[in-house]
PDB file of N, CA and C in Angstrom:
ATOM      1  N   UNK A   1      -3.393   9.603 -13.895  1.00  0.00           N
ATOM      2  CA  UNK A   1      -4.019  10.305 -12.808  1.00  0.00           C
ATOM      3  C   UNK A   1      -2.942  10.688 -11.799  1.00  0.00           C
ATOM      4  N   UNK A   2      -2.991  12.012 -11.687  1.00  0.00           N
ATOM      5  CA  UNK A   2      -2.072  12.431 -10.043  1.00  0.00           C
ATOM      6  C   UNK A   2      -2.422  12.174  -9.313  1.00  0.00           C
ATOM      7  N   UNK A   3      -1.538  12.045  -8.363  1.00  0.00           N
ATOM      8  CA  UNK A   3      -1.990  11.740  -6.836  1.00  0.00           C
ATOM      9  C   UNK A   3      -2.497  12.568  -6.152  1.00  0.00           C
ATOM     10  N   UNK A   4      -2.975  14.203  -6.345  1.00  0.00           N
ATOM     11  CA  UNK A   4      -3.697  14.745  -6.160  1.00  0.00           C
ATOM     12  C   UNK A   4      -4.763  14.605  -6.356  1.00  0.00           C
ATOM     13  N   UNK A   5      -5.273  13.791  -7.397  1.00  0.00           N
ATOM     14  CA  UNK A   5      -6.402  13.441  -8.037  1.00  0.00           C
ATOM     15  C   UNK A   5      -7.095  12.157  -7.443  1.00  0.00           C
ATOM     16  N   UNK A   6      -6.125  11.349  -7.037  1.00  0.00           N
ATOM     17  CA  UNK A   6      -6.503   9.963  -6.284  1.00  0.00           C
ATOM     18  C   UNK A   6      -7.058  10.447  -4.724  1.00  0.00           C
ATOM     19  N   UNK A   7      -8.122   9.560  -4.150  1.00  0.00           N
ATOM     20  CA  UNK A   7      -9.049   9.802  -2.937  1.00  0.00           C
ATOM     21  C   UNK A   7      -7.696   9.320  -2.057  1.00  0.00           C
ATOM     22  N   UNK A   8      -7.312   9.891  -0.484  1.00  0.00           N
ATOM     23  CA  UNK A   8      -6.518   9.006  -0.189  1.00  0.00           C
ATOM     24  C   UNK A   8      -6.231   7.560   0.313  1.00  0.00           C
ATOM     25  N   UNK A   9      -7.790   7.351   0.761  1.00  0.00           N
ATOM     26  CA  UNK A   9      -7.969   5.659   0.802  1.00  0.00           C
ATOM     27  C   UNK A   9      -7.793   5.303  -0.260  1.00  0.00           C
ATOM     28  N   UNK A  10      -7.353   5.378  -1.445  1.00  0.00           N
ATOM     29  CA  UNK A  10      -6.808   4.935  -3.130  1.00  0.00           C
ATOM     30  C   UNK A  10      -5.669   4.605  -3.069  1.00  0.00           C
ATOM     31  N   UNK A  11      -4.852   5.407  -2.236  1.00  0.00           N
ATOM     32  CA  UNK A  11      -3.442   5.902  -2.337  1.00  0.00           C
ATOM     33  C   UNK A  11      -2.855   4.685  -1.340  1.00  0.00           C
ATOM     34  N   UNK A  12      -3.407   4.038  -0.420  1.00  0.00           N
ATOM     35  CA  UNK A  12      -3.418   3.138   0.435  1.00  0.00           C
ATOM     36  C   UNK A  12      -3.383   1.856  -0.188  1.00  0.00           C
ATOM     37  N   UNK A  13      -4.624   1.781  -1.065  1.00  0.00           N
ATOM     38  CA  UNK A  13      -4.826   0.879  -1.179  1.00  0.00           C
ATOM     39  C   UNK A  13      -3.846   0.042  -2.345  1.00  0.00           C
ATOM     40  N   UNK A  14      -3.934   1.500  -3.581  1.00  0.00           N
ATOM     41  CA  UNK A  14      -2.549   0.828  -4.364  1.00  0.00           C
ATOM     42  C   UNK A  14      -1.360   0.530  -3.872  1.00  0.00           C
ATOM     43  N   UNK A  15      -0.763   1.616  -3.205  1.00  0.00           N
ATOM     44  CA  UNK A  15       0.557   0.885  -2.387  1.00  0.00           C
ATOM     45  C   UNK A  15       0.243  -0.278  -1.687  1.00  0.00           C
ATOM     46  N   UNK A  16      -0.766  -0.823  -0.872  1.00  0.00           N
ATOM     47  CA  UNK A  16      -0.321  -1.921  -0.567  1.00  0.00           C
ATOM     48  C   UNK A  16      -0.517  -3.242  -1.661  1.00  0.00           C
ATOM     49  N   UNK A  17      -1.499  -2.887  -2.846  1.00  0.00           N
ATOM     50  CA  UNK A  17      -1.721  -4.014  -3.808  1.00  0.00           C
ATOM     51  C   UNK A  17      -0.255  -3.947  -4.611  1.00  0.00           C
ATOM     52  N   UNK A  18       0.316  -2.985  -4.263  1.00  0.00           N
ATOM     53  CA  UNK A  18       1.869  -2.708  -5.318  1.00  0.00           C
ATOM     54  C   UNK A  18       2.878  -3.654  -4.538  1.00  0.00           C
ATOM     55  N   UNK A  19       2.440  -3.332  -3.045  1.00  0.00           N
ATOM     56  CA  UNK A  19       3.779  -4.317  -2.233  1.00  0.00           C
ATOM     57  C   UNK A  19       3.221  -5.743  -2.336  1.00  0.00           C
ATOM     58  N   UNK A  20       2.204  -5.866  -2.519  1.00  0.00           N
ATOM     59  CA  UNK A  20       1.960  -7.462  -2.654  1.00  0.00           C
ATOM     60  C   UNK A  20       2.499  -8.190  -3.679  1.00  0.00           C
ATOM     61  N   UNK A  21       1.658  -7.139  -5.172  1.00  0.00           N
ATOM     62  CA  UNK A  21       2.861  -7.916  -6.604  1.00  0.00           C
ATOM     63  C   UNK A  21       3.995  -7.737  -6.449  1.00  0.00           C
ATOM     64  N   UNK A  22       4.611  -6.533  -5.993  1.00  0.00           N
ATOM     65  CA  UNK A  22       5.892  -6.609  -5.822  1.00  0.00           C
ATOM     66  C   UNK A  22       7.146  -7.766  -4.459  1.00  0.00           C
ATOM     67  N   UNK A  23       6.141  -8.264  -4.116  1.00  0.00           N
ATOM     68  CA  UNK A  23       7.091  -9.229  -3.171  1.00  0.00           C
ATOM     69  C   UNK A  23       7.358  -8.891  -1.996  1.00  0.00           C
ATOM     70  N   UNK A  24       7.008  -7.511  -2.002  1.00  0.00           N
ATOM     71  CA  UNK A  24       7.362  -6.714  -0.492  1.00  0.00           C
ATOM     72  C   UNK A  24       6.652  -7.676   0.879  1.00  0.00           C
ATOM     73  N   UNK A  25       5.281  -7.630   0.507  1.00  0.00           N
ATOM     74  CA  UNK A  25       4.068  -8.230   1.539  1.00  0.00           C
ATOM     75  C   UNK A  25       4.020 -10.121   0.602  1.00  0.00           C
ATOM     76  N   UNK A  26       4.170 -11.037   1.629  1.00  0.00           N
ATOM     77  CA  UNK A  26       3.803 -12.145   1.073  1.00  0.00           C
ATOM     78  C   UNK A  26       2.236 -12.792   1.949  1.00  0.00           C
ATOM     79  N   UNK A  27       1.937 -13.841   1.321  1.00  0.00           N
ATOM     80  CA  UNK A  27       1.019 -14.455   1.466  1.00  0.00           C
ATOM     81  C   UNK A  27       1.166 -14.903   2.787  1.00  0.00           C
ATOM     82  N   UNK A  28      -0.258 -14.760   3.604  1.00  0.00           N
ATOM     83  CA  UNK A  28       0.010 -14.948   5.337  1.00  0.00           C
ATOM     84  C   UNK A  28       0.602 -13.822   5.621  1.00  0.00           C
ATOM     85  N   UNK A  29       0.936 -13.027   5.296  1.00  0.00           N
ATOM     86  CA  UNK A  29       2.132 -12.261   6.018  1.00  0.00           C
ATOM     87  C   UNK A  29       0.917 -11.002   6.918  1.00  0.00           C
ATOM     88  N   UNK A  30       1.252 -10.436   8.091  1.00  0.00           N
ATOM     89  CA  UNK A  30       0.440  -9.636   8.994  1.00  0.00           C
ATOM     90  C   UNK A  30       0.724  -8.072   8.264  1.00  0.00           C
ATOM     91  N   UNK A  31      -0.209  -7.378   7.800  1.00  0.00           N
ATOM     92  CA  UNK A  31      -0.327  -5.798   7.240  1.00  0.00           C
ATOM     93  C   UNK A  31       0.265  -5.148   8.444  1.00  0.00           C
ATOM     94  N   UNK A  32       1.232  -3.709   8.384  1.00  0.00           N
ATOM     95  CA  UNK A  32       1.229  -2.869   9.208  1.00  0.00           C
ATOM     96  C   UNK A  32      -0.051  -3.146  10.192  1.00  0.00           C
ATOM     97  N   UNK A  33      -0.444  -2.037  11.189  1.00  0.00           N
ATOM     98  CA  UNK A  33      -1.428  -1.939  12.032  1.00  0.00           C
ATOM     99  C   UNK A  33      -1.897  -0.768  11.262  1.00  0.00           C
ATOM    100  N   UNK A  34      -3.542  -0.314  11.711  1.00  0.00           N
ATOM    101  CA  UNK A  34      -4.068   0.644  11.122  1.00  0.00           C
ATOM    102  C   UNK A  34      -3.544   1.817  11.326  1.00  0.00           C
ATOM    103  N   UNK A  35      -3.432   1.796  13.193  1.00  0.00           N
ATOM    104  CA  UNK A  35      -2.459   3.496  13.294  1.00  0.00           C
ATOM    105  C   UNK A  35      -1.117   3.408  12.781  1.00  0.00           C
ATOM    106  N   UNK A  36      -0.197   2.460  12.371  1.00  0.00           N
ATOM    107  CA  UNK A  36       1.039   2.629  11.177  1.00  0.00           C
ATOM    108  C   UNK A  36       1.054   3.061  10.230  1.00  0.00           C
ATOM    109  N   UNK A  37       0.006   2.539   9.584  1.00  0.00           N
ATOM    110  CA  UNK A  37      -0.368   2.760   8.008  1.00  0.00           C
ATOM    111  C   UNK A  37      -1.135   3.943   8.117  1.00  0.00           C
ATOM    112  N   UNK A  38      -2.093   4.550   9.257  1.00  0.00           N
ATOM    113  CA  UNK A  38      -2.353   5.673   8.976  1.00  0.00           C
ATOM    114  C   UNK A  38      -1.522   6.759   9.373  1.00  0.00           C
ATOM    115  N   UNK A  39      -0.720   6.518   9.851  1.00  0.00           N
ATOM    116  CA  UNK A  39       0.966   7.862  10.387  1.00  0.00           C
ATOM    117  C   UNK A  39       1.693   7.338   8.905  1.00  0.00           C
ATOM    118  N   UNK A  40       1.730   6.315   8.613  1.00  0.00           N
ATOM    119  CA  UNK A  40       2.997   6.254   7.446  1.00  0.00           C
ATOM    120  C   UNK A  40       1.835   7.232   5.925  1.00  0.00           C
ATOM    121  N   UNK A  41       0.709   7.076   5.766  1.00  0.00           N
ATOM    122  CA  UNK A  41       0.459   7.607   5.019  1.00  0.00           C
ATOM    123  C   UNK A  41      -0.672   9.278   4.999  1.00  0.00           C
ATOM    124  N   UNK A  42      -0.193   9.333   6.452  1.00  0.00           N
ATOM    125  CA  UNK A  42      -0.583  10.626   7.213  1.00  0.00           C
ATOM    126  C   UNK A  42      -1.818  10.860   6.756  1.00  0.00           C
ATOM    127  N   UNK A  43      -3.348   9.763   7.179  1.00  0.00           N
ATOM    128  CA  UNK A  43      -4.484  10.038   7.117  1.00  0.00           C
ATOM    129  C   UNK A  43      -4.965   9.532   8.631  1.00  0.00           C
ATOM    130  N   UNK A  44      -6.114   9.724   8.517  1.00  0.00           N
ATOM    131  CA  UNK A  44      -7.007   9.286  10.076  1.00  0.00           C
ATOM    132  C   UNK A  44      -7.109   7.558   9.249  1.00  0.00           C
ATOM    133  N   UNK A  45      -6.969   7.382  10.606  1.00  0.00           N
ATOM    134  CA  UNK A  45      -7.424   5.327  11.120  1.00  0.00           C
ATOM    135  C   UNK A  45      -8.793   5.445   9.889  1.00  0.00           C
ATOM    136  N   UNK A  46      -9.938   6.102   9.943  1.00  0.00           N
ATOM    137  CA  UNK A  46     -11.238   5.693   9.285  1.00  0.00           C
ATOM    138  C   UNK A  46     -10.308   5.575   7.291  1.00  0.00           C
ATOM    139  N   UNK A  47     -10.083   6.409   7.091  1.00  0.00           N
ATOM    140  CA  UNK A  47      -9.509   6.311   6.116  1.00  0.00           C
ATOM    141  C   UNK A  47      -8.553   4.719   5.375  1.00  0.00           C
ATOM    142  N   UNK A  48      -7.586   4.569   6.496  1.00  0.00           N
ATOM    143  CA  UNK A  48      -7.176   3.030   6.539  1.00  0.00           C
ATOM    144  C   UNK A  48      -8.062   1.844   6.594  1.00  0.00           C
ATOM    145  N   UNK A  49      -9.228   2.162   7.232  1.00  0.00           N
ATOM    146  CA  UNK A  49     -10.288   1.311   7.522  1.00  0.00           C
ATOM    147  C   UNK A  49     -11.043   0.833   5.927  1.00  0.00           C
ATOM    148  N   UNK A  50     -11.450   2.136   5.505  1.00  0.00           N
ATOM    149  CA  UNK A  50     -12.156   2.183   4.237  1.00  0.00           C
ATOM    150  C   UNK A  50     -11.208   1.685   2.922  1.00  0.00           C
ATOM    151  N   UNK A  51     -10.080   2.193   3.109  1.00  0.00           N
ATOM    152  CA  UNK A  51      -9.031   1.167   2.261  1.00  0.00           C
ATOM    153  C   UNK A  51      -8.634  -0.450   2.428  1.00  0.00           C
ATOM    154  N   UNK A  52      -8.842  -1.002   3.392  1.00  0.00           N
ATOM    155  CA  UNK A  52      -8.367  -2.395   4.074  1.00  0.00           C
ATOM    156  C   UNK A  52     -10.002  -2.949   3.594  1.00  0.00           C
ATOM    157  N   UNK A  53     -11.105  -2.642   3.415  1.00  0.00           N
ATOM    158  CA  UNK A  53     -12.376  -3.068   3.405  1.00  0.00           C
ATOM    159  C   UNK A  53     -12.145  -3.158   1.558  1.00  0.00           C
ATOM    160  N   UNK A  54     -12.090  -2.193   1.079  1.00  0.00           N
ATOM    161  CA  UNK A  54     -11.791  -2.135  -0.302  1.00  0.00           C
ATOM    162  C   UNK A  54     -10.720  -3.446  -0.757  1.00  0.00           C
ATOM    163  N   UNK A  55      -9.588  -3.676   0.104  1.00  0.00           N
ATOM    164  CA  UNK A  55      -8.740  -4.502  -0.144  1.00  0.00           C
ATOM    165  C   UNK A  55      -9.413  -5.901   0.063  1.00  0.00           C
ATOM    166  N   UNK A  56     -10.338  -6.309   0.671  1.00  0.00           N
ATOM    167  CA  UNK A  56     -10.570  -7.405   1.628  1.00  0.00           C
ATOM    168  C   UNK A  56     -11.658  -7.849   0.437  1.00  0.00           C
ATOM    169  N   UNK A  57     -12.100  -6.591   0.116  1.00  0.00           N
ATOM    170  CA  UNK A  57     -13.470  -7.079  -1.172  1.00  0.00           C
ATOM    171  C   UNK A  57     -12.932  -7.550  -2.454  1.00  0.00           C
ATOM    172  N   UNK A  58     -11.721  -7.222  -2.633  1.00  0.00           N
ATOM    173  CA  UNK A  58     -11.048  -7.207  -3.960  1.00  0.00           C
ATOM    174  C   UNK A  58     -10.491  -8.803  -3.563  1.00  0.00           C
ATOM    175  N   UNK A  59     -10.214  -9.648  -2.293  1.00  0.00           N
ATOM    176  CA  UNK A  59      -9.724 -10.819  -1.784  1.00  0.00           C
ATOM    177  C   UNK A  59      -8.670  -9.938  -1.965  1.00  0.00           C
ATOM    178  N   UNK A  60      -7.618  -9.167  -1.736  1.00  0.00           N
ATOM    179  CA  UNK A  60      -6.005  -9.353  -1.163  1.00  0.00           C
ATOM    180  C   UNK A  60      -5.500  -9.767  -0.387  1.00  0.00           C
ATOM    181  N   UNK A  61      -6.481  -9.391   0.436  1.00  0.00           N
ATOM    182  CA  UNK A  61      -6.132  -9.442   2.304  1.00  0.00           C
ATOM    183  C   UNK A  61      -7.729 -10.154   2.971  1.00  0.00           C
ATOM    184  N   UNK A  62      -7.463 -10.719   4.199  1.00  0.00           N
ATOM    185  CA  UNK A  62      -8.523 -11.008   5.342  1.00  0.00           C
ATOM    186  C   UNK A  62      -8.071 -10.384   6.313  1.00  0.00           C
ATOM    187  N   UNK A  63      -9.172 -10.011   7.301  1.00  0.00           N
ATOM    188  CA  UNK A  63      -8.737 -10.140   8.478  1.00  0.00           C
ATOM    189  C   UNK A  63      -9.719 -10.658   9.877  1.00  0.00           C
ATOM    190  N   UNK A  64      -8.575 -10.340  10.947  1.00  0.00           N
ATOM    191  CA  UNK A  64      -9.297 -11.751  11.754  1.00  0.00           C
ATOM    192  C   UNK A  64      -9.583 -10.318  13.000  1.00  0.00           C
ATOM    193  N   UNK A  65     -10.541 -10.203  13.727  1.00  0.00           N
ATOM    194  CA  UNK A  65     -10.737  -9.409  14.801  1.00  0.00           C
ATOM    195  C   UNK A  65      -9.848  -9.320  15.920  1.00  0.00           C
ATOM    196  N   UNK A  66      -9.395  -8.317  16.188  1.00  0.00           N
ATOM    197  CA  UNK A  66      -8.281  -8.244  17.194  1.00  0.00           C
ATOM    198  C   UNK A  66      -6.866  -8.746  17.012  1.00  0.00           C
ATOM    199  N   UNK A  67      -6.631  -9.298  16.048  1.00  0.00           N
ATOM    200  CA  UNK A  67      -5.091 -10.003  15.240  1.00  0.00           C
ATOM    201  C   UNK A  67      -4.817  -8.887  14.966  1.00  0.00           C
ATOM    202  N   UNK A  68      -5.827  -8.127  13.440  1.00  0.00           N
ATOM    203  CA  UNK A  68      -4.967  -8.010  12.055  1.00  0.00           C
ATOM    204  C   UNK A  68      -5.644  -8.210  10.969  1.00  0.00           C
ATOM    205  N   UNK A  69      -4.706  -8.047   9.887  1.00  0.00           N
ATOM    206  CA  UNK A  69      -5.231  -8.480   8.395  1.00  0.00           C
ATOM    207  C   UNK A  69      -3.981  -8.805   8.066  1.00  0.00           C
ATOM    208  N   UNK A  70      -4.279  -9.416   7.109  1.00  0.00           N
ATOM    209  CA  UNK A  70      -2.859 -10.390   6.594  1.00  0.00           C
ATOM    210  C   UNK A  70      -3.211 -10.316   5.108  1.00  0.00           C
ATOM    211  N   UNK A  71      -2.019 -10.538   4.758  1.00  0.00           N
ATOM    212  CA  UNK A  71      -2.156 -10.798   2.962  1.00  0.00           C
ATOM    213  C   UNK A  71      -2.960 -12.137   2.783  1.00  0.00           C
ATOM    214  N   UNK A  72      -3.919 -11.911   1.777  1.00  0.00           N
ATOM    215  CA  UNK A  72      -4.448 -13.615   1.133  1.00  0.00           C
ATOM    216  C   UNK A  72      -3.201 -14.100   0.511  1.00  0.00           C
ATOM    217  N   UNK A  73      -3.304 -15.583   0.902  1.00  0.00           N
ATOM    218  CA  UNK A  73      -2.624 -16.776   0.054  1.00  0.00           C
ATOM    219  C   UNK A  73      -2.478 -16.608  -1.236  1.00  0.00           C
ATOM    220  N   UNK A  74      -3.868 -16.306  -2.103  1.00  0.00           N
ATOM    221  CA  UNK A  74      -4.065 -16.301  -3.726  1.00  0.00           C
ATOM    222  C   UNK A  74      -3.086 -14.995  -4.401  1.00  0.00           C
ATOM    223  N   UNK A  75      -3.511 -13.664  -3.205  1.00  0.00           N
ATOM    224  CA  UNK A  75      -2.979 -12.342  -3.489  1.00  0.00           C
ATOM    225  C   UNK A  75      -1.419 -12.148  -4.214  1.00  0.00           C
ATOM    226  N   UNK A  76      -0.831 -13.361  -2.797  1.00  0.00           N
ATOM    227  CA  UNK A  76       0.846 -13.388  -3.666  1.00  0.00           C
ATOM    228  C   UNK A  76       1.078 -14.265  -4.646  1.00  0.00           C
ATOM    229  N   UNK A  77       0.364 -14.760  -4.885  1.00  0.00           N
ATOM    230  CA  UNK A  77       0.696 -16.116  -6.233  1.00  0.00           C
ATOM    231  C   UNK A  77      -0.224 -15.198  -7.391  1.00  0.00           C
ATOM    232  N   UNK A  78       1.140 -14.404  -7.844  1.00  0.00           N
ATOM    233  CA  UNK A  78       0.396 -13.472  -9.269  1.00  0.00           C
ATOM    234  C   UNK A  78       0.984 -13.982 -10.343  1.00  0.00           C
ATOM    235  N   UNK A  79       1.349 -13.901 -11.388  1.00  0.00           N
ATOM    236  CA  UNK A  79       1.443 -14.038 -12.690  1.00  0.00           C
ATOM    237  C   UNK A  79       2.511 -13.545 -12.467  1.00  0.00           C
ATOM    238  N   UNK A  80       3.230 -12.790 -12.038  1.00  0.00           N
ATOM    239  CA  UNK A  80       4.702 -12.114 -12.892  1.00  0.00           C
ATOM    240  C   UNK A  80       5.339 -12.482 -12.065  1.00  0.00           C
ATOM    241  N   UNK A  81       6.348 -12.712 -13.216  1.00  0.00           N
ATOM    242  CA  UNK A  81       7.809 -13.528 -13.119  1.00  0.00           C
ATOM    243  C   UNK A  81       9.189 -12.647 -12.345  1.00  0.00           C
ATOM    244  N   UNK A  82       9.730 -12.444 -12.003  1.00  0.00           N
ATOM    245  CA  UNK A  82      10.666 -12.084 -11.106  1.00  0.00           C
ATOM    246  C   UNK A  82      11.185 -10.860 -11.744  1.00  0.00           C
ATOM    247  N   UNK A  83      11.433 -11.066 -13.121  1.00  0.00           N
ATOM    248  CA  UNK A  83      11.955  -9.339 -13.266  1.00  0.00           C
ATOM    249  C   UNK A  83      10.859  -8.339 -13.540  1.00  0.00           C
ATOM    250  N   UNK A  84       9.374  -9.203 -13.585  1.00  0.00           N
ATOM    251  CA  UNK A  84       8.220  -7.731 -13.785  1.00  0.00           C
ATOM    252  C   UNK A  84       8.521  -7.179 -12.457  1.00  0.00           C
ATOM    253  N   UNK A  85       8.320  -8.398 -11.273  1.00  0.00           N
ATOM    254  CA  UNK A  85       8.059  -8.125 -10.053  1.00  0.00           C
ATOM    255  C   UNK A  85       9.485  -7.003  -9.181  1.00  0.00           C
ATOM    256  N   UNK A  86      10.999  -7.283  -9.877  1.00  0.00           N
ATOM    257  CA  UNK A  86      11.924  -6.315  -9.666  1.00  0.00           C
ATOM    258  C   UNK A  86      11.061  -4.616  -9.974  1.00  0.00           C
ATOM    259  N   UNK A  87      10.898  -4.681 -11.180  1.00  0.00           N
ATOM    260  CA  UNK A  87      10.935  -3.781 -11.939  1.00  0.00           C
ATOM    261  C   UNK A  87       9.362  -2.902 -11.258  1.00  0.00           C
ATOM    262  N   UNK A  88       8.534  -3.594 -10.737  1.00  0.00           N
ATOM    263  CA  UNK A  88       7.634  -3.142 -10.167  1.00  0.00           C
ATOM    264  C   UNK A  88       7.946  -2.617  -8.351  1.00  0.00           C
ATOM    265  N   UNK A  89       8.924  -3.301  -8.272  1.00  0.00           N
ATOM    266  CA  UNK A  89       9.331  -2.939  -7.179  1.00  0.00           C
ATOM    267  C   UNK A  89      10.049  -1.496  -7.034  1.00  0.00           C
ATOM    268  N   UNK A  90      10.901  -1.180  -8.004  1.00  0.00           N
ATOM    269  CA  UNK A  90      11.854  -0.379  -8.330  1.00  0.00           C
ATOM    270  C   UNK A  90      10.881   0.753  -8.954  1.00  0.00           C
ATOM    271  N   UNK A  91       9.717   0.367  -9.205  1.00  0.00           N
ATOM    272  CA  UNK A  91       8.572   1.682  -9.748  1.00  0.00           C
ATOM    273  C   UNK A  91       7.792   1.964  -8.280  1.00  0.00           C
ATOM    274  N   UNK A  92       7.930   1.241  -7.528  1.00  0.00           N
ATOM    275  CA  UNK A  92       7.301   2.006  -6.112  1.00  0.00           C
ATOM    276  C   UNK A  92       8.055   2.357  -5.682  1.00  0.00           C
ATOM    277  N   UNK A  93       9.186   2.311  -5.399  1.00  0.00           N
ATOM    278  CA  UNK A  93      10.363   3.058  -4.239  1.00  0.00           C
ATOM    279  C   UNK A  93      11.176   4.584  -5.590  1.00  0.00           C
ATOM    280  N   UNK A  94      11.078   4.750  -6.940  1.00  0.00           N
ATOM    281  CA  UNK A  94      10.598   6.024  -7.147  1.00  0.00           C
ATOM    282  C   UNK A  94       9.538   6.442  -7.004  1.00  0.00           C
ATOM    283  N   UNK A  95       8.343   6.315  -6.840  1.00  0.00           N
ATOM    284  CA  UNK A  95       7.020   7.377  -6.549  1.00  0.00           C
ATOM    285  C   UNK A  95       7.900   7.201  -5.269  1.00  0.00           C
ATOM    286  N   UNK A  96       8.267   6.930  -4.202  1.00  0.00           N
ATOM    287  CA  UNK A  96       7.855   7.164  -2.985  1.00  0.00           C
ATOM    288  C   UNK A  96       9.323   8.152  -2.609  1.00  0.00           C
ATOM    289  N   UNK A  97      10.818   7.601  -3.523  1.00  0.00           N
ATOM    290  CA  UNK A  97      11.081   9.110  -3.669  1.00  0.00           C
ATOM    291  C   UNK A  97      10.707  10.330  -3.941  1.00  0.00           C
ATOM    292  N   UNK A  98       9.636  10.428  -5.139  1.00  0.00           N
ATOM    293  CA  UNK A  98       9.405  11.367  -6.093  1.00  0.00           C
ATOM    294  C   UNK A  98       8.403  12.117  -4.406  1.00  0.00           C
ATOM    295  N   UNK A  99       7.354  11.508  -4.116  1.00  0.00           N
ATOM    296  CA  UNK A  99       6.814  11.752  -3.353  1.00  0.00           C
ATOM    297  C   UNK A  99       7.596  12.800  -1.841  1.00  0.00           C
ATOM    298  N   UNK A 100       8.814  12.160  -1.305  1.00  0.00           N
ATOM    299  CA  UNK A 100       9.431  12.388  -0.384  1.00  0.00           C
ATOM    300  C   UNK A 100      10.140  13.854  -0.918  1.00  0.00           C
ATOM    301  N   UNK A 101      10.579  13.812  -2.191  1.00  0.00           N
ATOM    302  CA  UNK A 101      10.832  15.166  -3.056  1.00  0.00           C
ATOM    303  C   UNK A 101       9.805  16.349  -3.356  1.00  0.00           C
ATOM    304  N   UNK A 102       8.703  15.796  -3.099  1.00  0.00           N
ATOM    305  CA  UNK A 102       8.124  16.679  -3.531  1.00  0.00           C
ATOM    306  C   UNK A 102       8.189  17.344  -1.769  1.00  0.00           C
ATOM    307  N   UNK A 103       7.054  16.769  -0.794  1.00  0.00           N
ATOM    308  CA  UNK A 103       7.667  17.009   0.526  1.00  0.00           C
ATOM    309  C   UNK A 103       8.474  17.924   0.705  1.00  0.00           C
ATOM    310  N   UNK A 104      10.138  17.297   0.595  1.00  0.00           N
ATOM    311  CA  UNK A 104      11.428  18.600   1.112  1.00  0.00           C
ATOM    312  C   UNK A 104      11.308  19.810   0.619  1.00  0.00           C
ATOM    313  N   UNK A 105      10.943  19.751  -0.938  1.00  0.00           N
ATOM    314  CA  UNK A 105      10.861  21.272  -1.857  1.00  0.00           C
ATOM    315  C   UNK A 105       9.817  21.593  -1.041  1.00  0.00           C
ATOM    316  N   UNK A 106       8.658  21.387  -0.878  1.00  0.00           N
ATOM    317  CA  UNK A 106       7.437  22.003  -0.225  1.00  0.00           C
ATOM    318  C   UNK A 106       8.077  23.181   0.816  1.00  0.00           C
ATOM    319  N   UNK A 107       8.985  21.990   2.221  1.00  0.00           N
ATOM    320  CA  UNK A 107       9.335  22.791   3.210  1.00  0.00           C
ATOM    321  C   UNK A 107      10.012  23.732   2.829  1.00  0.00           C
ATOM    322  N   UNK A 108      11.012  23.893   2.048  1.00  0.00           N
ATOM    323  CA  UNK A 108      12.036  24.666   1.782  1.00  0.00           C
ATOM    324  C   UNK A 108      11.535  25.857   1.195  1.00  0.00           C
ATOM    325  N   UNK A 109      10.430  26.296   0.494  1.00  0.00           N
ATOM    326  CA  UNK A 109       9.828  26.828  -0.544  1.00  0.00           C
ATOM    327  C   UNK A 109       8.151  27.413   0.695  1.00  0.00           C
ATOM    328  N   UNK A 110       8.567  27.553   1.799  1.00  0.00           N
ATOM    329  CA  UNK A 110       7.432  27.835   2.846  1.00  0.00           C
ATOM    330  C   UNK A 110       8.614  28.636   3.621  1.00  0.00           C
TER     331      UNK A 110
END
C-alpha cells in the first residue's frame, strides 16, 4: 500500500508503532506533544488525536490528562532481537528519506 493510499491518522500511527519496535520510543518514555506530531506530520491536532486513541486501543501507549501519553511498558518488550530492531530502524529513516525526496522534487518541479 502507498502512502497515498494510507488515511493520515495511519501514517501516524505506524511511525510511531515503528519507533517503538525500533528502539527509538522506550517504555515510560513521554510521546512528542499533539501539536509536534501534528506539525512534524503536517495534519490538524484532531487527526493526532484519532491516531493516539487507535494507539492506546491497540495498548502501545496510555495517557494521563494534562501530562501526555507515554509508551506502554509491554509495547517496548517485543520479540526482536537487536539486529531485526537495527534493521527496522534503518527501514524507517529510508521511507522518511524517500519521503523528504519526494517533497524537494515536488518543489523543484512547481
Amino acid at each position: 500500500m502507498t502512502n497515498e493510499a494510507v488515511q493520515p491518522y495511519q501514517r501516524i500511527v505506524r511511525d510511531v508503532r515503528e519507533k517503538i519496535i525500533s528502539g527509538q520510543f522506550t517504555g515510560g518514555e513521554k510521546l512528542p506533544s499533539t501539536r509536534d506530531l501534528a506539525t512534524e506530520h503536517r495534519v490538524s491536532p484532531g487527526t493526532v488525536q484519532r491516531a493516539l486513541a487507535e494507539l492506546r486501543s491497540a495498548g502501545l501507549i496510555y495517557s494521563h490528562q494534562g501530562s501526555g501519553s507515554y509508551v506502554s511498558e509491554l509495547a517496548s518488550n517485543t520479540d526482536l532481537d537487536p539486529t531485526a530492531r537495527a534493521i527496522k530502524a534503518l527501514e524507517t529513516q529510508v521511507e522518511k528519506l524517500a519521503a523528504r525526496l519526494d517533497r524537494i522534487e515536488n518543489r523543484l518541479d512547481d
